[in-house]
PDB file of N, CA and C in Angstrom:
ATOM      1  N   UNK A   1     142.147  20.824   3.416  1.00  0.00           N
ATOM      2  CA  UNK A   1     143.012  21.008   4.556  1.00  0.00           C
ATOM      3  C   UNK A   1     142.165  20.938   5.815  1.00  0.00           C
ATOM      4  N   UNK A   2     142.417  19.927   6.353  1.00  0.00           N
ATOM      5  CA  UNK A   2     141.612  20.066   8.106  1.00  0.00           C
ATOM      6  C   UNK A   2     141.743  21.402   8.954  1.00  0.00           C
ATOM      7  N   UNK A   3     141.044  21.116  10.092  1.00  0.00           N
ATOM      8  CA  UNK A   3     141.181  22.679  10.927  1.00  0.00           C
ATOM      9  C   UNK A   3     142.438  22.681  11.790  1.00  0.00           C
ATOM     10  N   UNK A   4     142.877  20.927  12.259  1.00  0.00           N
ATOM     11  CA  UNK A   4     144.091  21.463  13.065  1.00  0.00           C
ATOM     12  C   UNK A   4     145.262  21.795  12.139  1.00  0.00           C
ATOM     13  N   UNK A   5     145.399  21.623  10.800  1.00  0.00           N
ATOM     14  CA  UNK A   5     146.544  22.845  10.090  1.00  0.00           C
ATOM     15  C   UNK A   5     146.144  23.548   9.644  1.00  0.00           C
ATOM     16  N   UNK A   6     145.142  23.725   9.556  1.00  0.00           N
ATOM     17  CA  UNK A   6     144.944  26.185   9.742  1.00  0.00           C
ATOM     18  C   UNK A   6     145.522  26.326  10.995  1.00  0.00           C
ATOM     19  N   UNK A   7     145.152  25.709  11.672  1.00  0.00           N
ATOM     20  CA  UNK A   7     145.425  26.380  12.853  1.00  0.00           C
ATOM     21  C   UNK A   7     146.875  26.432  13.355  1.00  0.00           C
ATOM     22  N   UNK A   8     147.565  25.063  12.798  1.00  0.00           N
ATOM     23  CA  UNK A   8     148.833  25.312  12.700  1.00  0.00           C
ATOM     24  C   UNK A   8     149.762  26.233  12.110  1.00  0.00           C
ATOM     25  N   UNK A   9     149.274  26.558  10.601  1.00  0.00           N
ATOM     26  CA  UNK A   9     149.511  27.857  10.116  1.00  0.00           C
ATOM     27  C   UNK A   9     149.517  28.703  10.826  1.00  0.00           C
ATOM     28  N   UNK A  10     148.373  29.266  11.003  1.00  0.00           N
ATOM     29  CA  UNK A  10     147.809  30.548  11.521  1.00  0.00           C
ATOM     30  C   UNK A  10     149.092  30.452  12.726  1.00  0.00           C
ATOM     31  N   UNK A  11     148.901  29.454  13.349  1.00  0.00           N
ATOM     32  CA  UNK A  11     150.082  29.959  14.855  1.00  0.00           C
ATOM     33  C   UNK A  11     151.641  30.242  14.508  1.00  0.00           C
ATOM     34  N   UNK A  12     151.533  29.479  13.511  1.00  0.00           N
ATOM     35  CA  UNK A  12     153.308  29.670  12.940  1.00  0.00           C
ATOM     36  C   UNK A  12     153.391  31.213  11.955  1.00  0.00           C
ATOM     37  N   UNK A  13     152.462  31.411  11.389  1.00  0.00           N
ATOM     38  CA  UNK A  13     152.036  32.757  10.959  1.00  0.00           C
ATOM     39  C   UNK A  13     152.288  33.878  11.702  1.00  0.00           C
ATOM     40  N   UNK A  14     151.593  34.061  13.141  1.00  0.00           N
ATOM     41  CA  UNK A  14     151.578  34.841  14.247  1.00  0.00           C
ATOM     42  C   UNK A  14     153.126  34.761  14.928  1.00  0.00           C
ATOM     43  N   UNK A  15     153.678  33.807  14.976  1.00  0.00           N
ATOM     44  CA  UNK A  15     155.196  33.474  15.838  1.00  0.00           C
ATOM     45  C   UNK A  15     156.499  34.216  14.283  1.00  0.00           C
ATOM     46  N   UNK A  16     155.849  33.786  13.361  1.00  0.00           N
ATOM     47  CA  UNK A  16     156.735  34.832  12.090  1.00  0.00           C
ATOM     48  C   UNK A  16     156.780  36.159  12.730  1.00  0.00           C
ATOM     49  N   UNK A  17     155.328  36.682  12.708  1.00  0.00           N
ATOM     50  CA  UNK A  17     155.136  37.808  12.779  1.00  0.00           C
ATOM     51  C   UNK A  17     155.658  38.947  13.865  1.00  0.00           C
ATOM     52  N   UNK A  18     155.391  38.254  14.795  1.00  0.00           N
ATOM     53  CA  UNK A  18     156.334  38.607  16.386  1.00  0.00           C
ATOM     54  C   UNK A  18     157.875  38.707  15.782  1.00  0.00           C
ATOM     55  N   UNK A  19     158.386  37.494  15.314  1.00  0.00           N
ATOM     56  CA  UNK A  19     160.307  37.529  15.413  1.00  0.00           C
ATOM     57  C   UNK A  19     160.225  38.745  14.308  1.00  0.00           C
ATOM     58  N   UNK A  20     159.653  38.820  13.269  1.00  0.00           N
ATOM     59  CA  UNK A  20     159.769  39.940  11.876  1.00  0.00           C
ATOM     60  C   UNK A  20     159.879  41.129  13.008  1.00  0.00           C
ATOM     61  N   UNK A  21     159.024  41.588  13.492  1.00  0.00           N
ATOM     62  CA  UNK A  21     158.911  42.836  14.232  1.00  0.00           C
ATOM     63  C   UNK A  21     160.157  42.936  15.443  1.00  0.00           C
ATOM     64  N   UNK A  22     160.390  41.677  16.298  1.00  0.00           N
ATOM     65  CA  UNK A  22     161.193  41.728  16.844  1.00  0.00           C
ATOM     66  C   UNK A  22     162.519  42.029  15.856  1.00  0.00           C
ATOM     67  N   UNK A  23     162.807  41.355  15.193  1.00  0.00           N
ATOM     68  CA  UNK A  23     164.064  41.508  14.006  1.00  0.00           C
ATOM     69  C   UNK A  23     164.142  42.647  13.501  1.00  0.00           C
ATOM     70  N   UNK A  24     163.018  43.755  13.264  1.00  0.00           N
ATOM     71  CA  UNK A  24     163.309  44.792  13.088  1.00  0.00           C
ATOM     72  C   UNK A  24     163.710  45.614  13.760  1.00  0.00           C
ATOM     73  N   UNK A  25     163.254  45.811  14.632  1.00  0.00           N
ATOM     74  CA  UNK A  25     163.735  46.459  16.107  1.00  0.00           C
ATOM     75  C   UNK A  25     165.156  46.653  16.282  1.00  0.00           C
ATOM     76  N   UNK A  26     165.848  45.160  16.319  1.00  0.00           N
ATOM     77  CA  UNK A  26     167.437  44.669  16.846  1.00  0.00           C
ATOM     78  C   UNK A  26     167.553  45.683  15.301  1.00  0.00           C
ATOM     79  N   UNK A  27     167.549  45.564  14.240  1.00  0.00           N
ATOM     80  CA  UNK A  27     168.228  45.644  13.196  1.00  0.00           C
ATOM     81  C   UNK A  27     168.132  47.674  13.055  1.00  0.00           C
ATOM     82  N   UNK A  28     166.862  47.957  13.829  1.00  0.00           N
ATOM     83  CA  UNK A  28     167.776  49.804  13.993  1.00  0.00           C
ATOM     84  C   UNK A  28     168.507  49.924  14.726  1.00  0.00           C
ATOM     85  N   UNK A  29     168.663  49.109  15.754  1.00  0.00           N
ATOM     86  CA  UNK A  29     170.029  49.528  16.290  1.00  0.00           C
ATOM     87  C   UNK A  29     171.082  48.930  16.138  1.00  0.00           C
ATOM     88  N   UNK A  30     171.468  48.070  14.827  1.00  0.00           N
ATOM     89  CA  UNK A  30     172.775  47.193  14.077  1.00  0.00           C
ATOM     90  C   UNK A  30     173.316  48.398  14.024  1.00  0.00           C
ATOM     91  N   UNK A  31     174.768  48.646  13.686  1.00  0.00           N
ATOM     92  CA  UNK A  31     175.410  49.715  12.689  1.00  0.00           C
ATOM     93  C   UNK A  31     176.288  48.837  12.087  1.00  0.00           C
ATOM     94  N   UNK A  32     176.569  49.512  10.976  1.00  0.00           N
ATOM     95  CA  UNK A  32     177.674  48.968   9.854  1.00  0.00           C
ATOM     96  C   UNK A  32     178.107  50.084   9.202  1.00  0.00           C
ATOM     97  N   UNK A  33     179.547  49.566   9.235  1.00  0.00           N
ATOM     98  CA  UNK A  33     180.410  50.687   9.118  1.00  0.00           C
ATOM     99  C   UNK A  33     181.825  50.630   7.901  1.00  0.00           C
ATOM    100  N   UNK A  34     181.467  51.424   6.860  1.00  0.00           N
ATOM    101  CA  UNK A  34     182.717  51.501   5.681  1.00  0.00           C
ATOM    102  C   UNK A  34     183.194  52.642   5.333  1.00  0.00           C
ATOM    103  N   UNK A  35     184.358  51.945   5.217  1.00  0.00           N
ATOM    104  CA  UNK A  35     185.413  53.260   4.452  1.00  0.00           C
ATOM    105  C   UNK A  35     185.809  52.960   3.068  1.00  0.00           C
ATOM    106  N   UNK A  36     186.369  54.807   2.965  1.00  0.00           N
ATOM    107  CA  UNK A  36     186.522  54.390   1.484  1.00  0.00           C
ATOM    108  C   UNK A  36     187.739  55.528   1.321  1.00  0.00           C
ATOM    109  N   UNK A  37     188.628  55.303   0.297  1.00  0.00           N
ATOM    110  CA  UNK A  37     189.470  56.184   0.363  1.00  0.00           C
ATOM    111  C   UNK A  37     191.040  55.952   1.206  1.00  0.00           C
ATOM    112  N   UNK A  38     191.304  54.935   1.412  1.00  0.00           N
ATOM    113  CA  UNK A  38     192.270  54.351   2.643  1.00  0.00           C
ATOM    114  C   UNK A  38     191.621  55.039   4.203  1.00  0.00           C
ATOM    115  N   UNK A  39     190.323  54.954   3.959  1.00  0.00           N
ATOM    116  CA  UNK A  39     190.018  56.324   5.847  1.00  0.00           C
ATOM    117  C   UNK A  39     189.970  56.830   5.451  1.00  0.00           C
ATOM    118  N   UNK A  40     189.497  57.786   4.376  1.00  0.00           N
ATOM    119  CA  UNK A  40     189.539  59.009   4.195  1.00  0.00           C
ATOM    120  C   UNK A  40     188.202  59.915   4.658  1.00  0.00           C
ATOM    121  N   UNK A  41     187.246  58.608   4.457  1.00  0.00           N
ATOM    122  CA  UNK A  41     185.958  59.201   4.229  1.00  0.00           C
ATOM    123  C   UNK A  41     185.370  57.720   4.858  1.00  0.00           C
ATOM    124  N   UNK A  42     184.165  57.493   6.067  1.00  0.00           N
ATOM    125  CA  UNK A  42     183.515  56.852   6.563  1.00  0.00           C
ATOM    126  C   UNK A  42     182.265  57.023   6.142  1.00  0.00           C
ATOM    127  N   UNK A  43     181.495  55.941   6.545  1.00  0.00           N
ATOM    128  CA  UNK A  43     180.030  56.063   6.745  1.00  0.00           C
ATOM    129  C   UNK A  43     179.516  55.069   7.251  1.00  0.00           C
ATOM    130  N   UNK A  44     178.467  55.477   8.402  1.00  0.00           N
ATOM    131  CA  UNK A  44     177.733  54.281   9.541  1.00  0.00           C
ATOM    132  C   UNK A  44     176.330  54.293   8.852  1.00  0.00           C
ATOM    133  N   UNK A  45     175.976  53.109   9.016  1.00  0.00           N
ATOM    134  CA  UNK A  45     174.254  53.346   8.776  1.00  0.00           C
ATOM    135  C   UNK A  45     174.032  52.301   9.856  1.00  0.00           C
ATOM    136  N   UNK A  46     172.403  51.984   9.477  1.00  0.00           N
ATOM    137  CA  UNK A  46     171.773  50.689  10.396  1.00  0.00           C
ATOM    138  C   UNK A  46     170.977  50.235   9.535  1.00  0.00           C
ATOM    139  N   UNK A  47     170.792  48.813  10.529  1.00  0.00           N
ATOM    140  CA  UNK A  47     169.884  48.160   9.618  1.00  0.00           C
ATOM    141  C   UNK A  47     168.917  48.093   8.901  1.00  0.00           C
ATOM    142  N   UNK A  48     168.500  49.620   9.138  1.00  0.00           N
ATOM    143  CA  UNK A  48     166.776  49.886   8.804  1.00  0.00           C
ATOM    144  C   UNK A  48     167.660  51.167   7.680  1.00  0.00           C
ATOM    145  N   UNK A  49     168.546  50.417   6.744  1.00  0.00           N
ATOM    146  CA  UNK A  49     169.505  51.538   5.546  1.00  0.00           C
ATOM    147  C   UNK A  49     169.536  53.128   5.893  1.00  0.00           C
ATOM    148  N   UNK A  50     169.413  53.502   7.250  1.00  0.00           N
ATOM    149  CA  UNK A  50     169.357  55.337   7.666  1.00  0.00           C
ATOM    150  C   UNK A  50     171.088  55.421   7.733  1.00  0.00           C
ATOM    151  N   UNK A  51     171.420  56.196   7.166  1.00  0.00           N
ATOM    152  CA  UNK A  51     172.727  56.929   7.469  1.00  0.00           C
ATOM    153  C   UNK A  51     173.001  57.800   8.740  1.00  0.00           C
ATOM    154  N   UNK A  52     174.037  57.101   9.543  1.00  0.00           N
ATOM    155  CA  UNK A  52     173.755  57.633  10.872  1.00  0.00           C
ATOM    156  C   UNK A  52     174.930  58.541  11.085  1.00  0.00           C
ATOM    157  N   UNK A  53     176.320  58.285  10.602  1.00  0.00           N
ATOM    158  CA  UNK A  53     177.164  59.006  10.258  1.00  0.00           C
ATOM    159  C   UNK A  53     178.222  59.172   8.837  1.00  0.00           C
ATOM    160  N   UNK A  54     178.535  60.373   8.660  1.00  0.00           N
ATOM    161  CA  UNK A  54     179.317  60.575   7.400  1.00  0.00           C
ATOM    162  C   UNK A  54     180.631  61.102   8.222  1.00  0.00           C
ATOM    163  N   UNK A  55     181.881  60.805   8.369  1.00  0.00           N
ATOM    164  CA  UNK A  55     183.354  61.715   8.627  1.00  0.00           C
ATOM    165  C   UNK A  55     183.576  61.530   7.463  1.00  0.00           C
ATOM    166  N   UNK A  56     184.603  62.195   7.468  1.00  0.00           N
ATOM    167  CA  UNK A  56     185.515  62.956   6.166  1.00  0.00           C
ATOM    168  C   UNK A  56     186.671  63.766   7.267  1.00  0.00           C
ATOM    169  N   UNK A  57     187.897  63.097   6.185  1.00  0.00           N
ATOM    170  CA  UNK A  57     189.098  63.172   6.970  1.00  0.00           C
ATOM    171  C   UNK A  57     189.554  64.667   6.848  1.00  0.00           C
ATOM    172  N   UNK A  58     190.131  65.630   8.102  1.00  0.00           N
ATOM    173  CA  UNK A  58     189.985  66.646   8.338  1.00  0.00           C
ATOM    174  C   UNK A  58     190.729  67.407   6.812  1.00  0.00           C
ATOM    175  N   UNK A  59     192.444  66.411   6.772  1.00  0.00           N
ATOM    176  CA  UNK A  59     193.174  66.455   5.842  1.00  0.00           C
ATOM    177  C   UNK A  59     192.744  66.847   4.279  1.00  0.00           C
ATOM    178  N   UNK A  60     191.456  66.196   4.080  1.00  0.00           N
ATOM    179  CA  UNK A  60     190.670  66.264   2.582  1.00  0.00           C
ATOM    180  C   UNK A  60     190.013  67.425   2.419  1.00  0.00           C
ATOM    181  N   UNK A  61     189.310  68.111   3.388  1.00  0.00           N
ATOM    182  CA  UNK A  61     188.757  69.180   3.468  1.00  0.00           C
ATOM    183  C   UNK A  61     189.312  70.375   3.726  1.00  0.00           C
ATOM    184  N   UNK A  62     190.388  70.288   3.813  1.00  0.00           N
ATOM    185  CA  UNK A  62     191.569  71.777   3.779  1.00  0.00           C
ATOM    186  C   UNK A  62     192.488  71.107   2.657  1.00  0.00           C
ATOM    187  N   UNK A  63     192.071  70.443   1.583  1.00  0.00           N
ATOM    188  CA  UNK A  63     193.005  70.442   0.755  1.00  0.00           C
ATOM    189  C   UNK A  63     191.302  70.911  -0.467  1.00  0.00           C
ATOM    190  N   UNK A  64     190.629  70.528  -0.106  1.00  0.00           N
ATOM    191  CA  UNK A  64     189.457  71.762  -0.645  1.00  0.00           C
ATOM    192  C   UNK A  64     188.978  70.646  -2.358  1.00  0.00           C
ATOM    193  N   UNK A  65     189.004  69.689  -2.234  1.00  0.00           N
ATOM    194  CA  UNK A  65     188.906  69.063  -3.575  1.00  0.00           C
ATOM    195  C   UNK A  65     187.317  68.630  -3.647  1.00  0.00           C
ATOM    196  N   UNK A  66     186.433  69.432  -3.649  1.00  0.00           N
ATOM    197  CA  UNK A  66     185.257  68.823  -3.405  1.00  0.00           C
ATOM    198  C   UNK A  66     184.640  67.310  -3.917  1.00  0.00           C
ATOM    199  N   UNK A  67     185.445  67.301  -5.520  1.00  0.00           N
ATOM    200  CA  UNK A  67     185.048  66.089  -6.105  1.00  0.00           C
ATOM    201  C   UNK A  67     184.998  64.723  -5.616  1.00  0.00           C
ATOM    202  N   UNK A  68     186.452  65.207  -5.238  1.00  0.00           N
ATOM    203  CA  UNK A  68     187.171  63.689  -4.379  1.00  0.00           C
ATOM    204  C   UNK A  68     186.609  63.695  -3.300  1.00  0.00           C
ATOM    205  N   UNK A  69     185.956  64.635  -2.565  1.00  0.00           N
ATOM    206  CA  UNK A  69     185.109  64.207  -1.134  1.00  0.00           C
ATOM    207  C   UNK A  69     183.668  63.589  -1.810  1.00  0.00           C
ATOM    208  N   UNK A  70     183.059  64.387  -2.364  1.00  0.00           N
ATOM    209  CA  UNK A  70     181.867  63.702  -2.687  1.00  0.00           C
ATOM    210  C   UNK A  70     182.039  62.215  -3.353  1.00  0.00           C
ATOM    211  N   UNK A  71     182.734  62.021  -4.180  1.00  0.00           N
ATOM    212  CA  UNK A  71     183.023  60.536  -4.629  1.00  0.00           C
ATOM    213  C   UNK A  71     183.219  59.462  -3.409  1.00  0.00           C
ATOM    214  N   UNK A  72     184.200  60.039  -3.004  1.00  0.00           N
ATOM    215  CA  UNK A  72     184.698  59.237  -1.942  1.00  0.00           C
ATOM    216  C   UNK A  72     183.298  59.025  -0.601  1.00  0.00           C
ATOM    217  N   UNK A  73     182.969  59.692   0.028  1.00  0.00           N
ATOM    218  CA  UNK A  73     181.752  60.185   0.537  1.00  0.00           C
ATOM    219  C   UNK A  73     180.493  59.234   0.062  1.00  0.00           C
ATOM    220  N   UNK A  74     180.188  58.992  -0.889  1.00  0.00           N
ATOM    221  CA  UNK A  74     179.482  58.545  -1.841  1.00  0.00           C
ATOM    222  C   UNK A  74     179.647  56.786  -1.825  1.00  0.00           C
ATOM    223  N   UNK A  75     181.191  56.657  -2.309  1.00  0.00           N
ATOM    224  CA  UNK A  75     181.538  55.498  -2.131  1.00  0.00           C
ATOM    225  C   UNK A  75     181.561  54.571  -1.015  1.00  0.00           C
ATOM    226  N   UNK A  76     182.069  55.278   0.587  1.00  0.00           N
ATOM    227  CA  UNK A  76     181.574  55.054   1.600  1.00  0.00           C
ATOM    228  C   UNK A  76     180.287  54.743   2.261  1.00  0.00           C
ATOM    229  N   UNK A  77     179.405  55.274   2.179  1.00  0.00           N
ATOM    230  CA  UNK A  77     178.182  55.503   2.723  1.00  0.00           C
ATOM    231  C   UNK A  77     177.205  54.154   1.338  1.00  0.00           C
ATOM    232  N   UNK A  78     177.521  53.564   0.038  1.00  0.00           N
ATOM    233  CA  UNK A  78     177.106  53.215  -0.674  1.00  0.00           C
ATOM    234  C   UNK A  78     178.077  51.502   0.117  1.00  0.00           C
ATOM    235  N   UNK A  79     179.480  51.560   0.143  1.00  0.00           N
ATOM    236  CA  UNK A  79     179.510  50.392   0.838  1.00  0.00           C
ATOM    237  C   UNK A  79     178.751  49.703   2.581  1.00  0.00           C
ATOM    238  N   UNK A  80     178.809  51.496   2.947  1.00  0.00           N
ATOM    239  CA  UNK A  80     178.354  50.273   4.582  1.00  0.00           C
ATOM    240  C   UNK A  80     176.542  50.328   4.479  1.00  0.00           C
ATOM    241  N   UNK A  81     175.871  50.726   3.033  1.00  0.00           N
ATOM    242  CA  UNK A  81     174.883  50.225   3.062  1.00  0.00           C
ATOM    243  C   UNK A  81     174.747  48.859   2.428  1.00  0.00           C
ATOM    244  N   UNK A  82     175.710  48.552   1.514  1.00  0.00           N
ATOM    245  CA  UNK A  82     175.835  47.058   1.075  1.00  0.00           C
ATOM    246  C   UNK A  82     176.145  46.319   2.559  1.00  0.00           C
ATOM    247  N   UNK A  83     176.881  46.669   3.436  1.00  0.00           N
ATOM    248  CA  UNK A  83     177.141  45.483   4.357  1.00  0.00           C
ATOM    249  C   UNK A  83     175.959  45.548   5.231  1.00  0.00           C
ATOM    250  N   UNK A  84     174.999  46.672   5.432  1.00  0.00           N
ATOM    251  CA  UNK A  84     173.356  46.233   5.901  1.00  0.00           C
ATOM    252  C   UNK A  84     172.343  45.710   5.385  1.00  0.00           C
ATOM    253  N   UNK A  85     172.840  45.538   3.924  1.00  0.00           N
ATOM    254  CA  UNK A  85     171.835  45.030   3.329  1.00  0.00           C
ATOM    255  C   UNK A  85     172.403  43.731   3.126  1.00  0.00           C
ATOM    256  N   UNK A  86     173.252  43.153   3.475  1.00  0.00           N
ATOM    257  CA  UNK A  86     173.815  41.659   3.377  1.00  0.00           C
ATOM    258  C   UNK A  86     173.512  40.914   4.670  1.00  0.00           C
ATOM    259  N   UNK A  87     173.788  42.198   5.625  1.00  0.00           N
ATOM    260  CA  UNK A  87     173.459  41.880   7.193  1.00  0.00           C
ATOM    261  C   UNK A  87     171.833  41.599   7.161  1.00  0.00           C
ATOM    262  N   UNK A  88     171.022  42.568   6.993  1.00  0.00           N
ATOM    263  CA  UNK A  88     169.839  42.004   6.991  1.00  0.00           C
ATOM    264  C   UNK A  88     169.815  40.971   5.821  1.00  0.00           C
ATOM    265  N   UNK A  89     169.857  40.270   4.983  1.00  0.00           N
ATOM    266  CA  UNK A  89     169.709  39.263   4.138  1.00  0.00           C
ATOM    267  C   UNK A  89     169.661  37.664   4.599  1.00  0.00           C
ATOM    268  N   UNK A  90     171.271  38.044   5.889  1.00  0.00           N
ATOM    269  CA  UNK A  90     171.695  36.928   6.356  1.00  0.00           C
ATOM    270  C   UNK A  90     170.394  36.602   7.381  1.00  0.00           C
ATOM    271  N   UNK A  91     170.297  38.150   8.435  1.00  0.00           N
ATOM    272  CA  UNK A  91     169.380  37.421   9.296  1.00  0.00           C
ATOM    273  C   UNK A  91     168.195  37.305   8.756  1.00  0.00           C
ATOM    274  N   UNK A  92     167.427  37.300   7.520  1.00  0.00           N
ATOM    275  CA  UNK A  92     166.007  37.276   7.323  1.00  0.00           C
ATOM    276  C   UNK A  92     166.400  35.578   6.963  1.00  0.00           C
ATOM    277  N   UNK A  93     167.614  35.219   6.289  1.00  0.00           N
ATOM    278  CA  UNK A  93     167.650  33.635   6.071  1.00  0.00           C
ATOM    279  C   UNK A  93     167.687  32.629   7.061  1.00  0.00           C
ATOM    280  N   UNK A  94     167.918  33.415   8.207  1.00  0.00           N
ATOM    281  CA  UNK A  94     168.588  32.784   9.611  1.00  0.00           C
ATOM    282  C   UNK A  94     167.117  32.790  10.250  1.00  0.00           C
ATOM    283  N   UNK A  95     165.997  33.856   9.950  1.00  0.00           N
ATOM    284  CA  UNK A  95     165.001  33.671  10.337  1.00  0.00           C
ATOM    285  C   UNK A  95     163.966  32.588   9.648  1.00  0.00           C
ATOM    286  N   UNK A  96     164.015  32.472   8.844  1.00  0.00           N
ATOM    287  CA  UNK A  96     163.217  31.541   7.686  1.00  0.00           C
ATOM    288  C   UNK A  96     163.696  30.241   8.115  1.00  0.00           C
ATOM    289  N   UNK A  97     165.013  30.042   8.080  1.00  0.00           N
ATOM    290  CA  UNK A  97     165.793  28.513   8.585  1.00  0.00           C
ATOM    291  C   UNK A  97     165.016  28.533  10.109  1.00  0.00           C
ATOM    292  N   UNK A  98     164.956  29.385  10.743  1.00  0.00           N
ATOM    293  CA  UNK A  98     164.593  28.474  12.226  1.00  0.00           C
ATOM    294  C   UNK A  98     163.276  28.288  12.631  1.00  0.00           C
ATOM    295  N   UNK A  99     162.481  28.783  11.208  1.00  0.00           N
ATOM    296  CA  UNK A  99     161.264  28.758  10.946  1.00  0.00           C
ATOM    297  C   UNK A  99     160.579  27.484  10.093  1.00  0.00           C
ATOM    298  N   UNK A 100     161.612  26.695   9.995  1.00  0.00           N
ATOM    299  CA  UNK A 100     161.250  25.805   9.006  1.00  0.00           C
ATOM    300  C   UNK A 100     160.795  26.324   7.303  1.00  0.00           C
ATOM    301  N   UNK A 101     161.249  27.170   6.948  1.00  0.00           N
ATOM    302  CA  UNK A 101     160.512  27.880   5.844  1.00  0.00           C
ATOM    303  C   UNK A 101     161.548  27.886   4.563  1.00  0.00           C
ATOM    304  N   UNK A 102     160.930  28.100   3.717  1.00  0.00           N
ATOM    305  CA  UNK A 102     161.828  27.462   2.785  1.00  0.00           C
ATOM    306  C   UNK A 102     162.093  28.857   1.756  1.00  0.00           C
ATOM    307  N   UNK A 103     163.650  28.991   0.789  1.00  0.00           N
ATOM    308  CA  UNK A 103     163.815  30.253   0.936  1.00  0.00           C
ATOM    309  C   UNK A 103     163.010  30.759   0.022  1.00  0.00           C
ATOM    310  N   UNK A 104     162.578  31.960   0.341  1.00  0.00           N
ATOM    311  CA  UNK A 104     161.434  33.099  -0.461  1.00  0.00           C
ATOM    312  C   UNK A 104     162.435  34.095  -1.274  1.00  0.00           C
ATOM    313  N   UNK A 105     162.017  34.113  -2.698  1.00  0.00           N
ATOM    314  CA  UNK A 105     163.110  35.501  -3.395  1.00  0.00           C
ATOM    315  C   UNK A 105     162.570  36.634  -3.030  1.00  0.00           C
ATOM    316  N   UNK A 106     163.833  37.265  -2.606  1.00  0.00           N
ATOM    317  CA  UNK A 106     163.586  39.345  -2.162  1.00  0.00           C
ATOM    318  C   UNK A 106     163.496  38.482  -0.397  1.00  0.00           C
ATOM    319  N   UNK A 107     164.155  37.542   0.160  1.00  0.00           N
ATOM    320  CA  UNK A 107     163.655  37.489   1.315  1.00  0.00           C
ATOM    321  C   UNK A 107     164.609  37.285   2.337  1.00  0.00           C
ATOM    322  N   UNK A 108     166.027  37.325   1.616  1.00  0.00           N
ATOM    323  CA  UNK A 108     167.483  36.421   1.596  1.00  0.00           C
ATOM    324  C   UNK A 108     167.778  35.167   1.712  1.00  0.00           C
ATOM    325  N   UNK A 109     166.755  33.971   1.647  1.00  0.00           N
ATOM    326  CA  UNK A 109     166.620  32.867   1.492  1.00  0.00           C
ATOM    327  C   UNK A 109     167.035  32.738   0.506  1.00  0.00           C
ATOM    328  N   UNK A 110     167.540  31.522  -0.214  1.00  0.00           N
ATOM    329  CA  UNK A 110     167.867  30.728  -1.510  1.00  0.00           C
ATOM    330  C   UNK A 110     167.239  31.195  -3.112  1.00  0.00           C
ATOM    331  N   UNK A 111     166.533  31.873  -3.130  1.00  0.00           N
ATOM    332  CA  UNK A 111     165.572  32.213  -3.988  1.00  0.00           C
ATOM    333  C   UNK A 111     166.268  33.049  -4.837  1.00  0.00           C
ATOM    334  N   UNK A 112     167.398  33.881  -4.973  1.00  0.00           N
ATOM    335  CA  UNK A 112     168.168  34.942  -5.276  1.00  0.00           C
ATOM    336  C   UNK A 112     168.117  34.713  -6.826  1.00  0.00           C
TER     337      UNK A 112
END
């Protein structure tokens, strides 16, 4: 390999590295947000999978059924981390595509 593609690497390497960090950044402050239960029971997270909020409908909790809150609760907070983890999937593919890069498995590129 000659020196002017290391060096091309290396710079496309460094310009990854910047958008990765930049992309992380945007992606703690994504939220995604599911319910479960018809509304009964919410949950927000962000992109960086932290659970930022749990409600639970006032109605469920003066009817005192703990099971059905925790399930439900559970079920919520387990879907709007699937829709951050799809969300980040999309943009790590969206990053790779404008990178010229071809898809990596575990990276949300094609590789799945």
């Amino acid at each position: 390999m000659s020196s002017p593609d290391l060096g091309k690497m290396l710079e496309q390497a460094q310009r990854m590295q910047e958008r990765m960090a930049s992309l992380q950044e945007e992606l703690a402050l994504r939220r995604y947000e599911a319910t479960s239960g018809g509304g009964m029971a919410s949950a927000v997270v962000t992109g960086q999978l932290r659970v930022l909020e749990l409600r639970i409908e006032p109605g469920l909790i003066q009817d005192g059924d703990a099971a059905m809150i925790q399930d439900l609760a559970a079920a919520a907070v387990n879907a709007a981390l699937e829709k951050a983890q799809q969300g980040v999937q999309n943009e790590l593919a969206q990053l790779q595509q404008s990178m010229g890069l071809p898809g990596v498995p575990g990276m949300g590129g094609g590789g799945r």
